[in-house]
PDB file of N, CA and C in Angstrom:
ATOM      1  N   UNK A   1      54.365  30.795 146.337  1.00  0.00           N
ATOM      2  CA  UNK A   1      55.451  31.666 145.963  1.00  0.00           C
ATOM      3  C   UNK A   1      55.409  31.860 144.456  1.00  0.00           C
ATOM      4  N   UNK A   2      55.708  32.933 144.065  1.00  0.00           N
ATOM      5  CA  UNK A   2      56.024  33.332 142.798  1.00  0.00           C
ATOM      6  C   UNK A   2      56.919  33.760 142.396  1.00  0.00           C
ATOM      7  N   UNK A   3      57.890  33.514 141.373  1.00  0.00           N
ATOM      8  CA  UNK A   3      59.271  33.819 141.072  1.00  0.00           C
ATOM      9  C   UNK A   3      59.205  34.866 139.737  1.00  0.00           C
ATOM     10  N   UNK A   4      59.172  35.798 139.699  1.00  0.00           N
ATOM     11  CA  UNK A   4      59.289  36.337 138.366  1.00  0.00           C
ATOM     12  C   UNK A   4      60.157  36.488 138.002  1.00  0.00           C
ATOM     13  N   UNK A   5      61.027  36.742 136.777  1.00  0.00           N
ATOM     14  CA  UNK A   5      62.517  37.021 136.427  1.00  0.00           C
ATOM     15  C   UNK A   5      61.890  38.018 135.227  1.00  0.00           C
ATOM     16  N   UNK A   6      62.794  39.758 134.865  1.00  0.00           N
ATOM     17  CA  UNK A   6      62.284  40.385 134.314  1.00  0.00           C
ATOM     18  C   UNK A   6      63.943  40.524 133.424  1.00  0.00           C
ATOM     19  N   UNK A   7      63.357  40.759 131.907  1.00  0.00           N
ATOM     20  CA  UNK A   7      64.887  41.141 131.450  1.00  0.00           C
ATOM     21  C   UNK A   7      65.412  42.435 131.060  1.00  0.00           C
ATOM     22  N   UNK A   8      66.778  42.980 131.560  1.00  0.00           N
ATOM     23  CA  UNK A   8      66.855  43.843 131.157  1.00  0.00           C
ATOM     24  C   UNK A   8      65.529  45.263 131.556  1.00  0.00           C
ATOM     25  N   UNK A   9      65.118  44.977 132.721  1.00  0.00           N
ATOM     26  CA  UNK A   9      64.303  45.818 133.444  1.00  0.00           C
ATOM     27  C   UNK A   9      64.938  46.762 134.057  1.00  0.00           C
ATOM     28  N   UNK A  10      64.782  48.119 134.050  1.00  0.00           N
ATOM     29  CA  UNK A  10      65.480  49.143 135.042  1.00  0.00           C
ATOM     30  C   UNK A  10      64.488  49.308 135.425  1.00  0.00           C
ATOM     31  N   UNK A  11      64.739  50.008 137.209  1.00  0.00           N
ATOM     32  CA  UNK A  11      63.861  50.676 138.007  1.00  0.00           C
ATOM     33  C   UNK A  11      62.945  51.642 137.992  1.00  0.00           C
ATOM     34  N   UNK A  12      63.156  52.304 136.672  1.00  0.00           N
ATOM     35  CA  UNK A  12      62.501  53.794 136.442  1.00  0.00           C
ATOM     36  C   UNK A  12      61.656  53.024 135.235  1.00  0.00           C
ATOM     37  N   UNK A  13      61.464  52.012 134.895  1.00  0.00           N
ATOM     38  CA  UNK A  13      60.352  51.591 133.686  1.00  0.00           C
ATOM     39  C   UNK A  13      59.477  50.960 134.443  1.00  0.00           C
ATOM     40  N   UNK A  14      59.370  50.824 135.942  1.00  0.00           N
ATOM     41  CA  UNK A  14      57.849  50.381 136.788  1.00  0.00           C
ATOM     42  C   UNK A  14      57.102  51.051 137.676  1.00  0.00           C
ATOM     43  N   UNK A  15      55.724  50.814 137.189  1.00  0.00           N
ATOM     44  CA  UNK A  15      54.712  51.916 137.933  1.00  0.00           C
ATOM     45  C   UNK A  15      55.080  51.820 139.101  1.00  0.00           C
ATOM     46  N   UNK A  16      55.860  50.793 140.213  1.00  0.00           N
ATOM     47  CA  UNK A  16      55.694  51.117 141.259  1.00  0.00           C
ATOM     48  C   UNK A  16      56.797  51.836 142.500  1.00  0.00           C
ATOM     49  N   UNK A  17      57.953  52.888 140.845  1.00  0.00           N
ATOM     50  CA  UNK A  17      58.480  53.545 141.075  1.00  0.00           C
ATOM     51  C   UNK A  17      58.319  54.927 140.356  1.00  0.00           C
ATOM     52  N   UNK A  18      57.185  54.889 139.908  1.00  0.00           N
ATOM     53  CA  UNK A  18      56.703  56.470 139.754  1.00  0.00           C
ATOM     54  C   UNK A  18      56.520  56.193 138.133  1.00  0.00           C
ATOM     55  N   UNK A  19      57.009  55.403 137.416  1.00  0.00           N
ATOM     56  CA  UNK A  19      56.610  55.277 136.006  1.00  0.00           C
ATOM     57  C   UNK A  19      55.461  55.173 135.369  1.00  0.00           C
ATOM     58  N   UNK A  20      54.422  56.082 134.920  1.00  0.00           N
ATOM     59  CA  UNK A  20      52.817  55.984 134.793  1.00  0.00           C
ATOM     60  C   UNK A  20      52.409  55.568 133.039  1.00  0.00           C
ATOM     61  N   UNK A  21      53.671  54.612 132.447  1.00  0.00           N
ATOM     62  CA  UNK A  21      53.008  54.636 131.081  1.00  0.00           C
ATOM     63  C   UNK A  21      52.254  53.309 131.551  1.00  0.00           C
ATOM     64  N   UNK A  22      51.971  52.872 131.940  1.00  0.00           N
ATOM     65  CA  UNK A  22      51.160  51.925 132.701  1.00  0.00           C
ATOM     66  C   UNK A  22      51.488  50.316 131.865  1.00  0.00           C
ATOM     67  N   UNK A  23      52.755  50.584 131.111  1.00  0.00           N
ATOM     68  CA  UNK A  23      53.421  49.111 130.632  1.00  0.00           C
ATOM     69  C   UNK A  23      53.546  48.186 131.945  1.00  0.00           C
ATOM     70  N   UNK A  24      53.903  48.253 133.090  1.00  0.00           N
ATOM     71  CA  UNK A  24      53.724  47.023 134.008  1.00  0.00           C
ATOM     72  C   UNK A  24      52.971  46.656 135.232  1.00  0.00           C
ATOM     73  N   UNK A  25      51.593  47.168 134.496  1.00  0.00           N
ATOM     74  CA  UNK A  25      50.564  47.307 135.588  1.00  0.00           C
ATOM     75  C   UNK A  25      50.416  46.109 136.677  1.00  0.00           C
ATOM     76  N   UNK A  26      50.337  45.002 135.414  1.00  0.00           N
ATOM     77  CA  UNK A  26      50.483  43.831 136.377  1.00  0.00           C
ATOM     78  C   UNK A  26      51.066  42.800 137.042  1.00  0.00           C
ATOM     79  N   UNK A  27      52.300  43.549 136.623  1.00  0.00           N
ATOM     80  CA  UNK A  27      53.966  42.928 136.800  1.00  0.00           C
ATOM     81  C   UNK A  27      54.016  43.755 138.185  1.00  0.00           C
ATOM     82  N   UNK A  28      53.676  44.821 138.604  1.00  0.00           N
ATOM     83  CA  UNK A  28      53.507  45.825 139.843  1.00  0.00           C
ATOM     84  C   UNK A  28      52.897  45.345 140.789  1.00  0.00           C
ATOM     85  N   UNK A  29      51.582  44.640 140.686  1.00  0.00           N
ATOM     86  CA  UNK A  29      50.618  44.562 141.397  1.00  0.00           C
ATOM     87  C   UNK A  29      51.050  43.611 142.681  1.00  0.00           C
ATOM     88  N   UNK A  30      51.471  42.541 142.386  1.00  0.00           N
ATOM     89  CA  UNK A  30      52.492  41.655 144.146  1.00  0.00           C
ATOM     90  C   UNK A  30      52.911  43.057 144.291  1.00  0.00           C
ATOM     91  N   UNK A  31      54.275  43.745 143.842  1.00  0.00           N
ATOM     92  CA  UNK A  31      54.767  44.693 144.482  1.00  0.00           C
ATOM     93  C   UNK A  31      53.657  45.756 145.615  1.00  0.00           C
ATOM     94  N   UNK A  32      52.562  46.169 145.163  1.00  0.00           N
ATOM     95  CA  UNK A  32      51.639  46.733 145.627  1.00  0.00           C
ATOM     96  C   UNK A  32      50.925  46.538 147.002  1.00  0.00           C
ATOM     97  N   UNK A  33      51.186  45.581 146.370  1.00  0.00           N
ATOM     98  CA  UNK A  33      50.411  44.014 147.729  1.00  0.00           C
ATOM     99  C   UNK A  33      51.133  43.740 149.068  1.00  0.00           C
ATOM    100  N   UNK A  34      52.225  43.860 148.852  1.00  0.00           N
ATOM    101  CA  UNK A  34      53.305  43.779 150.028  1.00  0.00           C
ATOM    102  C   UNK A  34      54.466  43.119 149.535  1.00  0.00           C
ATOM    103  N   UNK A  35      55.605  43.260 148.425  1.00  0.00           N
ATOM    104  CA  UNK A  35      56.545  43.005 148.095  1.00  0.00           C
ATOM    105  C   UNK A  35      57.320  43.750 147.596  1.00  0.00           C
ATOM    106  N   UNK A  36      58.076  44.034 147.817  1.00  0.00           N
ATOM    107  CA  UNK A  36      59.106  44.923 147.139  1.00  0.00           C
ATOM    108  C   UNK A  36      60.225  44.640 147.021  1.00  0.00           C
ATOM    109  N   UNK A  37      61.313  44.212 146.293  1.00  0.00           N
ATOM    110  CA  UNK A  37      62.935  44.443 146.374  1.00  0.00           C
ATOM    111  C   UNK A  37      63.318  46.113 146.184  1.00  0.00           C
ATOM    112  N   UNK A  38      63.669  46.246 146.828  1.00  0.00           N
ATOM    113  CA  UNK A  38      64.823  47.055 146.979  1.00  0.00           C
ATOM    114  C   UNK A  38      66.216  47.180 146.281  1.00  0.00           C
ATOM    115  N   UNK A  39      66.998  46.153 146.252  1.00  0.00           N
ATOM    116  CA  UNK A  39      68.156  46.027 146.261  1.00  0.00           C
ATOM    117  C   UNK A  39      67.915  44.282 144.833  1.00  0.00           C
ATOM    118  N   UNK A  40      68.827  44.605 143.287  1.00  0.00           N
ATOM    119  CA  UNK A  40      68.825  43.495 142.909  1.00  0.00           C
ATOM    120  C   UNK A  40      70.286  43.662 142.337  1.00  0.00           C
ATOM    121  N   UNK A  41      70.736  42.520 142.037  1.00  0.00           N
ATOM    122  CA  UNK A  41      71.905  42.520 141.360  1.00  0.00           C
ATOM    123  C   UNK A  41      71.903  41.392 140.136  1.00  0.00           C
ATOM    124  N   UNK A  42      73.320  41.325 139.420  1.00  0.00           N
ATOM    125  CA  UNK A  42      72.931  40.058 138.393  1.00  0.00           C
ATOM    126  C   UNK A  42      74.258  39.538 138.757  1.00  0.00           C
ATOM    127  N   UNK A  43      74.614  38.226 137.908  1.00  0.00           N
ATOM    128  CA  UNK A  43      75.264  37.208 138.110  1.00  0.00           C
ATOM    129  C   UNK A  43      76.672  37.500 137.254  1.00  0.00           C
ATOM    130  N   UNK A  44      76.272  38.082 136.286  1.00  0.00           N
ATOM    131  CA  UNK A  44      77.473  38.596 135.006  1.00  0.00           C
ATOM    132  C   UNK A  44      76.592  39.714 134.262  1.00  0.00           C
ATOM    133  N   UNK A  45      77.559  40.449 134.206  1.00  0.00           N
ATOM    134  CA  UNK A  45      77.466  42.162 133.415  1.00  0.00           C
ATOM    135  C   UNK A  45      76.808  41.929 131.885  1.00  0.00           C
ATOM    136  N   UNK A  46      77.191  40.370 131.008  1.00  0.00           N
ATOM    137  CA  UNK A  46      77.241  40.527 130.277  1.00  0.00           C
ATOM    138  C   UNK A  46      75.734  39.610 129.888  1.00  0.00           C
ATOM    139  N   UNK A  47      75.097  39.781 129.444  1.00  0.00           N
ATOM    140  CA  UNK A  47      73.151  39.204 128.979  1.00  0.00           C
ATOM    141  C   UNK A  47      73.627  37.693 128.792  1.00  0.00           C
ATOM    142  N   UNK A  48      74.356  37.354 128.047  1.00  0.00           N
ATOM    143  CA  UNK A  48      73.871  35.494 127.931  1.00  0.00           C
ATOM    144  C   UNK A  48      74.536  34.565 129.013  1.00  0.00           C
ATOM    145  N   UNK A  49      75.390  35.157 129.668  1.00  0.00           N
ATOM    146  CA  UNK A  49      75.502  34.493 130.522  1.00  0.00           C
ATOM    147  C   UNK A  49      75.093  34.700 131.932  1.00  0.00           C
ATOM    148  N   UNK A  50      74.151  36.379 132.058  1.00  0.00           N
ATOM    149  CA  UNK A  50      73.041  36.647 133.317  1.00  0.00           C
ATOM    150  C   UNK A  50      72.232  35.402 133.171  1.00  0.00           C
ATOM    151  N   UNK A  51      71.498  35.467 132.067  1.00  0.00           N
ATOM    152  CA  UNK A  51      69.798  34.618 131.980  1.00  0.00           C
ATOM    153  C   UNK A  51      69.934  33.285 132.418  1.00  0.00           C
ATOM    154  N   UNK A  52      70.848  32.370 131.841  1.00  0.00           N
ATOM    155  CA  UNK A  52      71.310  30.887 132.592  1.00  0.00           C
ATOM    156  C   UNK A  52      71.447  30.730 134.044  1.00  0.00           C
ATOM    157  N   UNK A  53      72.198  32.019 134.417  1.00  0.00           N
ATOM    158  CA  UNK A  53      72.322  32.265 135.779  1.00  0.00           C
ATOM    159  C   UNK A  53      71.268  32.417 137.003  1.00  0.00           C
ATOM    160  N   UNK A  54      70.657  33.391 136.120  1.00  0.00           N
ATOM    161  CA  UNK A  54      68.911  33.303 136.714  1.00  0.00           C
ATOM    162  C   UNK A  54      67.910  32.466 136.283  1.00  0.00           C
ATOM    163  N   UNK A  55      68.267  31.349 135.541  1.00  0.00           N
ATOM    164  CA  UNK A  55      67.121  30.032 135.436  1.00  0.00           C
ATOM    165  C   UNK A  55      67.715  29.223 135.998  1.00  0.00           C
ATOM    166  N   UNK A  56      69.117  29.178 136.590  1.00  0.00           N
ATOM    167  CA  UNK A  56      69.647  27.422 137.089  1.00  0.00           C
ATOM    168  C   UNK A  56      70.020  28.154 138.852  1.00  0.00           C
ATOM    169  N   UNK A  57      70.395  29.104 138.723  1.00  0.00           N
ATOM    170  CA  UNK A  57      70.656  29.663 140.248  1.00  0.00           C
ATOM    171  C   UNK A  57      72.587  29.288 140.135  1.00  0.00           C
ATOM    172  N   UNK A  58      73.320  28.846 138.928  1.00  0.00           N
ATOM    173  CA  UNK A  58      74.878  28.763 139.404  1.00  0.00           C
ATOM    174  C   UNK A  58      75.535  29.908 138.459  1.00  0.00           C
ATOM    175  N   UNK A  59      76.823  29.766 138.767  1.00  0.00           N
ATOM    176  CA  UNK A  59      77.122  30.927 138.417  1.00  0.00           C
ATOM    177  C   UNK A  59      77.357  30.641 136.617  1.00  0.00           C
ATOM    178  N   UNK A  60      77.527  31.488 135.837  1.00  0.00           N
ATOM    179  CA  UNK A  60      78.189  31.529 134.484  1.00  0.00           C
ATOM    180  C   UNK A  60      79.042  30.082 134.146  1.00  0.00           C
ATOM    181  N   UNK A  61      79.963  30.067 134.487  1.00  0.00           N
ATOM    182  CA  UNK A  61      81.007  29.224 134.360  1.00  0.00           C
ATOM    183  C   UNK A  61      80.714  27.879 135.069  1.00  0.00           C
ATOM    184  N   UNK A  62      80.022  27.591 135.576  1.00  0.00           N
ATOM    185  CA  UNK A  62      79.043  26.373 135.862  1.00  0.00           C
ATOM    186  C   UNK A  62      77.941  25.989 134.886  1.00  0.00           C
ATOM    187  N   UNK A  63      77.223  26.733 134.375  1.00  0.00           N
ATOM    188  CA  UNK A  63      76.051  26.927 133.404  1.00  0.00           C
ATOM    189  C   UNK A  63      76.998  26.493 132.184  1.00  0.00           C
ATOM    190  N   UNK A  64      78.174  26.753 131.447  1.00  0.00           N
ATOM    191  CA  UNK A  64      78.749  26.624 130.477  1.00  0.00           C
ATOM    192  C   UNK A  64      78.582  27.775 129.366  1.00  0.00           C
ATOM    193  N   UNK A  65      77.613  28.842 130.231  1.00  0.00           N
ATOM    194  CA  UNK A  65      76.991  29.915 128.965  1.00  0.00           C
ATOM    195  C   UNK A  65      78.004  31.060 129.966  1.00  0.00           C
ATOM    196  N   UNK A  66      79.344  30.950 129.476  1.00  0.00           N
ATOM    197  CA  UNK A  66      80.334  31.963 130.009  1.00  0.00           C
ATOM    198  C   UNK A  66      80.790  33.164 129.141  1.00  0.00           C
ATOM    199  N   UNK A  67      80.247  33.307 127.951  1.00  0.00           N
ATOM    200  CA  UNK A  67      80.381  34.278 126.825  1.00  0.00           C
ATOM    201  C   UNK A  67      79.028  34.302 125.884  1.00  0.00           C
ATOM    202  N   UNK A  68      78.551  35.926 125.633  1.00  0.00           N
ATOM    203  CA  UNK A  68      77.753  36.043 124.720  1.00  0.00           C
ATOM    204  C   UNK A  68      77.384  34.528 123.098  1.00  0.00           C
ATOM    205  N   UNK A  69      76.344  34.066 122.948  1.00  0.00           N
ATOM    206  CA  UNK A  69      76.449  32.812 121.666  1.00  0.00           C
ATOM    207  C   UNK A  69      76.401  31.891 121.710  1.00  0.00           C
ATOM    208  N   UNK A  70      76.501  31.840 123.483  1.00  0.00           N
ATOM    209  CA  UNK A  70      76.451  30.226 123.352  1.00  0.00           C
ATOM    210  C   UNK A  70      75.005  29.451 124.682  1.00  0.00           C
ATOM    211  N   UNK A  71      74.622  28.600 123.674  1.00  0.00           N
ATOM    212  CA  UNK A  71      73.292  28.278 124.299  1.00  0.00           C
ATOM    213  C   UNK A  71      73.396  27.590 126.049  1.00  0.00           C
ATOM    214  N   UNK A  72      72.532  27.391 126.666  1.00  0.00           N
ATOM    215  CA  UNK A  72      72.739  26.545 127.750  1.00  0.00           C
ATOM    216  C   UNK A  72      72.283  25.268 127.709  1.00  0.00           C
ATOM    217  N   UNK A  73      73.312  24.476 127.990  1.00  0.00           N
ATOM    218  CA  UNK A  73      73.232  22.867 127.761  1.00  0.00           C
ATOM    219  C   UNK A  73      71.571  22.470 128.252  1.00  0.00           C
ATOM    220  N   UNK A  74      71.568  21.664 127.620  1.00  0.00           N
ATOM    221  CA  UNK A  74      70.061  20.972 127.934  1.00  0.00           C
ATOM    222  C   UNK A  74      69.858  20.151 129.341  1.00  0.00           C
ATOM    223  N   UNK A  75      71.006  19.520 129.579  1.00  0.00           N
ATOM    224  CA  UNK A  75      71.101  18.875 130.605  1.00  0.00           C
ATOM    225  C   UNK A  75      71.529  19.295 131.773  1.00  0.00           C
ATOM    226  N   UNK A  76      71.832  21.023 131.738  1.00  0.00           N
ATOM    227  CA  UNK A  76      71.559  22.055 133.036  1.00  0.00           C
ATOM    228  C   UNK A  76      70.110  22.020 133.693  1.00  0.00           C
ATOM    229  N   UNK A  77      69.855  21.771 134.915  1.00  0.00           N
ATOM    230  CA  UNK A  77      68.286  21.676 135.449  1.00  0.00           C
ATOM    231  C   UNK A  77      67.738  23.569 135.563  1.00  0.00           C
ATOM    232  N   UNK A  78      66.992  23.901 134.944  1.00  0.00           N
ATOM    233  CA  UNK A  78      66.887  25.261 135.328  1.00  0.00           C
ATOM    234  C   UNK A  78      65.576  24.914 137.073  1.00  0.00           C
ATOM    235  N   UNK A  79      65.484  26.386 137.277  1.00  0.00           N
ATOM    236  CA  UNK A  79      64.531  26.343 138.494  1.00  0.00           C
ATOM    237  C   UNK A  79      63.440  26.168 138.379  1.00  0.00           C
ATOM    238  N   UNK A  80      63.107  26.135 137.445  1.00  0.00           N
ATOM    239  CA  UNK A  80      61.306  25.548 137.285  1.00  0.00           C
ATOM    240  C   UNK A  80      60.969  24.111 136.933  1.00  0.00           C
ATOM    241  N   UNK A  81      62.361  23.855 136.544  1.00  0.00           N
ATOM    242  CA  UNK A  81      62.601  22.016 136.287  1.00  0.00           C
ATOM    243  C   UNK A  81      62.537  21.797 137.934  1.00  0.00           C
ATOM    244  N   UNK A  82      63.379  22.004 139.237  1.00  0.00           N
ATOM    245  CA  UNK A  82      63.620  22.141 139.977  1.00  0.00           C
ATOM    246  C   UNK A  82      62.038  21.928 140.761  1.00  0.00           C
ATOM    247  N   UNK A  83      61.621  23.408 140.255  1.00  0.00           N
ATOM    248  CA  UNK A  83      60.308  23.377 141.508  1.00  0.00           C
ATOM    249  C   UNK A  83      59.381  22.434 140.895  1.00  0.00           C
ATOM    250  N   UNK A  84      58.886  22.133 140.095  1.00  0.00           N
ATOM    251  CA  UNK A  84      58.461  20.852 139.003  1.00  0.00           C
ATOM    252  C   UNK A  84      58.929  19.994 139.590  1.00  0.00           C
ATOM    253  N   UNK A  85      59.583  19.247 140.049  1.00  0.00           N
ATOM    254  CA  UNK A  85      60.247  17.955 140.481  1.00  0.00           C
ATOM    255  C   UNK A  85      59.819  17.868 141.945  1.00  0.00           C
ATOM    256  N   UNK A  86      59.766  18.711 142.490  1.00  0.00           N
ATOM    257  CA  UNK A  86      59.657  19.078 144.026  1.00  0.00           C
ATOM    258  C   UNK A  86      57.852  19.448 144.228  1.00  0.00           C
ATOM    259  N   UNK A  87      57.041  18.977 142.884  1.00  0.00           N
ATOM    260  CA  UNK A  87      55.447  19.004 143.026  1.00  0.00           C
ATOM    261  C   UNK A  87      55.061  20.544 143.220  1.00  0.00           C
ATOM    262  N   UNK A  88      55.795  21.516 142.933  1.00  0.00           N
ATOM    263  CA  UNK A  88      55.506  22.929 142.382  1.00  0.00           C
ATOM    264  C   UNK A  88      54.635  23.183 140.893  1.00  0.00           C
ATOM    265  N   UNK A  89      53.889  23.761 141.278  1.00  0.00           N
ATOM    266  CA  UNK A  89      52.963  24.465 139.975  1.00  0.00           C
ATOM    267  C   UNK A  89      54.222  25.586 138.830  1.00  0.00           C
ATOM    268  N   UNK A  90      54.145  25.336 137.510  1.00  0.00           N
ATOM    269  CA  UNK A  90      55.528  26.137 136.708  1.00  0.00           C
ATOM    270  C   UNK A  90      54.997  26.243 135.646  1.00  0.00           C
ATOM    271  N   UNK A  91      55.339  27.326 134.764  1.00  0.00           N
ATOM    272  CA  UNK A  91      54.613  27.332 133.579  1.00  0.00           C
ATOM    273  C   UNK A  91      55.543  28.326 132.689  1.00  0.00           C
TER     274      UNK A  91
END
């Protein structure tokens, strides 16, 4: 399995929705292969407290990063700590 997390990505900036400046050729290529989302959403509207959200899997206000400035505690496990622990390849 491969997890990618993209930031601040819209749908119309990937080749494998018709976008040909060929910036995510190989960010496309699983998609190509047989993957696609369809449908994504985020965790909070607002950027510093999405990204915590999408490295630990809880919400904002669990993470402690509930407003733009403020870092995420160290001692939050993100998901690659996670799959790392569980003898997953992470990088």
């Amino acid at each position: 399995m491969i997890v990618t997390l993209t930031d601040q990505q819209r749908r119309d900036t990937t080749d494998v929705y018709g976008n040909r400046a060929g910036a995510t050729f190989e960010s496309g290529r699983p998609t190509r292969e047989g993957g696609l989302v369809q449908h994504a959403i985020t965790p909070d509207p607002v950027c510093a407290p999405a990204r915590p959200s999408l490295r630990t899997g809880l919400y904002p206000t669990a993470t402690g990063v509930f407003r733009n400035g403020l870092p995420l505690p160290r001692d939050v496990p993100s998901l690659a700590e996670v799959f790392d622990a569980a003898g997953h390849a992470t990088g």
